[in-house]
C-alpha atoms as a PDB file:
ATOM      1  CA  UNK A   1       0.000   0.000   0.000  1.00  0.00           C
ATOM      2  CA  UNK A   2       2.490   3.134  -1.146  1.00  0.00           C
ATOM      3  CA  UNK A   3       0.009   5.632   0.524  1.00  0.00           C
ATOM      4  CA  UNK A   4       1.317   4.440   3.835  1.00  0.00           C
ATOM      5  CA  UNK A   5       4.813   5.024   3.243  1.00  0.00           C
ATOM      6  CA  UNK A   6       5.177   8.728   3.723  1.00  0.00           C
ATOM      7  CA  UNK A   7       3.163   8.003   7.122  1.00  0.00           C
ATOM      8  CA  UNK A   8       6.285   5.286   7.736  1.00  0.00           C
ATOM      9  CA  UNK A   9       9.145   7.787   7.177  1.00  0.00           C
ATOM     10  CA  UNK A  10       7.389   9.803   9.376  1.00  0.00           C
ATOM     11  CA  UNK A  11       7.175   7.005  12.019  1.00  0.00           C
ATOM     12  CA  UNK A  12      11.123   6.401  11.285  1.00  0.00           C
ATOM     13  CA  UNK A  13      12.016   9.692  11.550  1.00  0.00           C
ATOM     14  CA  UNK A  14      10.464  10.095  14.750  1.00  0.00           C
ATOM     15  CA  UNK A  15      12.699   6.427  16.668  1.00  0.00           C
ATOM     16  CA  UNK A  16      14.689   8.661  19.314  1.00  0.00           C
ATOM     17  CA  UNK A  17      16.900   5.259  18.989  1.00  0.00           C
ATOM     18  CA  UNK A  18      19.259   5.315  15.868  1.00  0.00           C
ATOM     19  CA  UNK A  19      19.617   1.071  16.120  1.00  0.00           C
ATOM     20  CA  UNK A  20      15.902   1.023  15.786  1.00  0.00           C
ATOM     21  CA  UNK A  21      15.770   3.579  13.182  1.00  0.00           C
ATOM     22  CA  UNK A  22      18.818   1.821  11.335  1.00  0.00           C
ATOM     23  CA  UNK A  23      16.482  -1.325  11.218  1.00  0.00           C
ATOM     24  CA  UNK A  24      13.298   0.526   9.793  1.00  0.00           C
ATOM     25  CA  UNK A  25      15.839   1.959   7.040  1.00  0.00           C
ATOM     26  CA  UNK A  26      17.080  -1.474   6.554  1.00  0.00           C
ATOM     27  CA  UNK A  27      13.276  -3.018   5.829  1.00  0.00           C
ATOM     28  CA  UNK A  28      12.817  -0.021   3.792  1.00  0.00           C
ATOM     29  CA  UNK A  29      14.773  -0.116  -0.015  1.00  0.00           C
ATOM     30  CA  UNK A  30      13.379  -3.003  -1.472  1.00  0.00           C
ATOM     31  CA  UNK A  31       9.684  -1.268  -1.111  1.00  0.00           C
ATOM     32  CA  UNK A  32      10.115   2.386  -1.008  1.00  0.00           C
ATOM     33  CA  UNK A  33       8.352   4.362  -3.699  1.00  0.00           C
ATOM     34  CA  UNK A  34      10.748   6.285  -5.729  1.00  0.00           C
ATOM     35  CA  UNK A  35       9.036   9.702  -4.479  1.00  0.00           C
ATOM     36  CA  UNK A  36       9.957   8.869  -1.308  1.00  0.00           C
ATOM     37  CA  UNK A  37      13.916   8.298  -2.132  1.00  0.00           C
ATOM     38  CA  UNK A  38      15.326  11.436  -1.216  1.00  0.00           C
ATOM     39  CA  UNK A  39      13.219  11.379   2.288  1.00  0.00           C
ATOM     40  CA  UNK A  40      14.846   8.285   3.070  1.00  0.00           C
ATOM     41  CA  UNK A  41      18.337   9.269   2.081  1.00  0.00           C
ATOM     42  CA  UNK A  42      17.668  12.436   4.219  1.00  0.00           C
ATOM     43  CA  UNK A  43      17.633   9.951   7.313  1.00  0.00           C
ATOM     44  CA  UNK A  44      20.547   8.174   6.205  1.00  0.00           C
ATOM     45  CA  UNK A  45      22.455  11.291   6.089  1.00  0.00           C
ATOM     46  CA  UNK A  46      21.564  12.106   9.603  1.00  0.00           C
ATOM     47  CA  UNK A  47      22.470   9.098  10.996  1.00  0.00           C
ATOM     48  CA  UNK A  48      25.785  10.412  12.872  1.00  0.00           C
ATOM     49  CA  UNK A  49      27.610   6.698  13.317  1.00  0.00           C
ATOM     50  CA  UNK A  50      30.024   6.279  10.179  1.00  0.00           C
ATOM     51  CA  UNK A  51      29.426   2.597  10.087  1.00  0.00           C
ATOM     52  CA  UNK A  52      25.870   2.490  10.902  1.00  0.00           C
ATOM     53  CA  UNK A  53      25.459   4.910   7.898  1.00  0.00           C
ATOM     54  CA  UNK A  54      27.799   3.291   5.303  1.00  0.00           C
ATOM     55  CA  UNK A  55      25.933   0.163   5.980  1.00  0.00           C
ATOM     56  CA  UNK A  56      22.164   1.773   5.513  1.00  0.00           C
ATOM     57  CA  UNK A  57      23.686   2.954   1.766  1.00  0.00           C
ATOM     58  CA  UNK A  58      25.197  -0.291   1.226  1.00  0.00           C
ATOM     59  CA  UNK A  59      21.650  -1.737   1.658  1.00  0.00           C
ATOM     60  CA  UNK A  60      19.682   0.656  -0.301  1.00  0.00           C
ATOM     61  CA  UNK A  61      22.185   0.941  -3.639  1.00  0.00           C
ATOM     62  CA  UNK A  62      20.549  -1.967  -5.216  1.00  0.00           C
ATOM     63  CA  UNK A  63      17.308  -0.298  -5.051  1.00  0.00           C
ATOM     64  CA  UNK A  64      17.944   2.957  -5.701  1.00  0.00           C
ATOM     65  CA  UNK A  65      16.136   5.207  -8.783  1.00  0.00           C
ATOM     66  CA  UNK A  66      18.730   6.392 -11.132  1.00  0.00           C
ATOM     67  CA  UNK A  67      17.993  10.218 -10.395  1.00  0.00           C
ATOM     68  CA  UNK A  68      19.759   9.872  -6.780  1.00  0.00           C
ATOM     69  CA  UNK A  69      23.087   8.601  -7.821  1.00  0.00           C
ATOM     70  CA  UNK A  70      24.542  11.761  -7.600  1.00  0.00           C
ATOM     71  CA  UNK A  71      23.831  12.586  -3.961  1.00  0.00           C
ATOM     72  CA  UNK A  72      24.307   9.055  -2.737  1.00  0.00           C
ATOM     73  CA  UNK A  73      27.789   9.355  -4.375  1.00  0.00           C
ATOM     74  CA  UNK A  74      27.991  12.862  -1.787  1.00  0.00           C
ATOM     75  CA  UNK A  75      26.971  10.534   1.013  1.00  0.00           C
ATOM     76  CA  UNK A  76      29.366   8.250   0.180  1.00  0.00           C
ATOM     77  CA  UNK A  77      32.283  10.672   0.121  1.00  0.00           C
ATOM     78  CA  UNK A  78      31.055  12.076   3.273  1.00  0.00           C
ATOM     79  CA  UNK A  79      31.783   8.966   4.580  1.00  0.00           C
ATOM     80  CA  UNK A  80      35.689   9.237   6.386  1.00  0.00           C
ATOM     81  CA  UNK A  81      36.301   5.766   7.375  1.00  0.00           C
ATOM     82  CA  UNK A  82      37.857   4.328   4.347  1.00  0.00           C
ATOM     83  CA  UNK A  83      36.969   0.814   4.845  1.00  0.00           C
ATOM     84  CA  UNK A  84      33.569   1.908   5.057  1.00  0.00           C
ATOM     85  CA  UNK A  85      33.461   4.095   2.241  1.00  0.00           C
ATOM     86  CA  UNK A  86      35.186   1.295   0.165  1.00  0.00           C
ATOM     87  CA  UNK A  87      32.508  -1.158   0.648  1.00  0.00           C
ATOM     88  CA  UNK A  88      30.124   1.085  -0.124  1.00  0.00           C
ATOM     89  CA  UNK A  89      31.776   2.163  -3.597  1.00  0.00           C
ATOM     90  CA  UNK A  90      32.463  -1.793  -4.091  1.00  0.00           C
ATOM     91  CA  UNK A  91      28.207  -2.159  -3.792  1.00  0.00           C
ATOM     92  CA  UNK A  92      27.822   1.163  -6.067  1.00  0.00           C
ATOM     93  CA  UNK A  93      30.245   0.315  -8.889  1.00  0.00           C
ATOM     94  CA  UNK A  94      28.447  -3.101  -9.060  1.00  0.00           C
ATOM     95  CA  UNK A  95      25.335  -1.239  -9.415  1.00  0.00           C
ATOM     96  CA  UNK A  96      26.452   1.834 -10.821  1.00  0.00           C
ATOM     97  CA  UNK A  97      24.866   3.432 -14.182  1.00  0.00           C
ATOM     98  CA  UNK A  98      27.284   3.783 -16.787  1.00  0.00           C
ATOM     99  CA  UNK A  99      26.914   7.369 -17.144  1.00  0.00           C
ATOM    100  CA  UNK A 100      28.150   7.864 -13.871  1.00  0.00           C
ATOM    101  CA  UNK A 101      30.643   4.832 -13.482  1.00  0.00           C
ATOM    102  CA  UNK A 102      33.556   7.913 -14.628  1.00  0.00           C
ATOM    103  CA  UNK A 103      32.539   9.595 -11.527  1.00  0.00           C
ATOM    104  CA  UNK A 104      32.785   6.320  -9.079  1.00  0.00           C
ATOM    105  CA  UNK A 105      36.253   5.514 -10.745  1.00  0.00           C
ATOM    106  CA  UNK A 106      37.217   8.706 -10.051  1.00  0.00           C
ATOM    107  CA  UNK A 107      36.268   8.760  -6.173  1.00  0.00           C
ATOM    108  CA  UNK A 108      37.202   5.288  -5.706  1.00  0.00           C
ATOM    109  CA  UNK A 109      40.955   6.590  -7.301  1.00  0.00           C
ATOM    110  CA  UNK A 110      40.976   9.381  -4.969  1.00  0.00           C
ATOM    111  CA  UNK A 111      40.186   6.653  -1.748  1.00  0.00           C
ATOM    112  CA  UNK A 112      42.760   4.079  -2.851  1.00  0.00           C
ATOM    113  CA  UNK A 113      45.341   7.052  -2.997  1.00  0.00           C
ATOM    114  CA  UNK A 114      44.514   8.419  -0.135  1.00  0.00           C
ATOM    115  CA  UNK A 115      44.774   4.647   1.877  1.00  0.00           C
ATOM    116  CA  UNK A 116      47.860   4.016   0.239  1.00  0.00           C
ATOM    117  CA  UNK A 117      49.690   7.041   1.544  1.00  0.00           C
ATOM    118  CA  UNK A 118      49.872   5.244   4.774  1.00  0.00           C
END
């Protein structure tokens, strides 16, 4: 029934606990109707643990309408933790629209660089 999802994100948004909220967002991808994307990346994006987030967009790349790419590849980056951000970009350039795969490469470069230095 998609007329009760924007009543669900509200419910989500509202879990004072961010493990609970992490497992709404977890149920969520496979179901979500694409109006209802960028919502749902909004609470990804405020979810402060590294890890906890990383893992959310790790989930929800498989689902994920083609318009959003862009910003979940600005989550992504905001991500610090490399190992985190690497399995995300692993999950992304499996899924990954060509169009866009030049801009993946490119961040993925930049982390593997960046790792390497140490």
């Amino acid at each position: 029934m998609p007329e009760l999802w924007p009543e669900v994100l509200k419910l989500t948004r509202a879990i004072e606990d961010e493990s609970s909220r992490l497992y709404m967002l977890q149920e969520m991808p496979e179901h979500l109707p694409e109006a209802l994307w960028t919502e749902a990346l909004e609470l990804v994006s405020a979810i402060k643990d590294e890890y906890s987030r990383s893992y959310i967009l790790y989930a929800m790349v498989e689902y994920l309408p083609q318009s959003l790419w862009p910003e979940v590849l600005e989550l992504t980056r905001s991500i610090k933790d490399e190992s985190s951000q690497s399995d995300v970009l692993s999950e992304i350039a499996e899924c990954l629209p060509e169009v866009l795969w030049l801009t993946q490469f490119k961040i993925s470069t930049i982390a593997l660089w960046r790792y390497s230095r140490f």
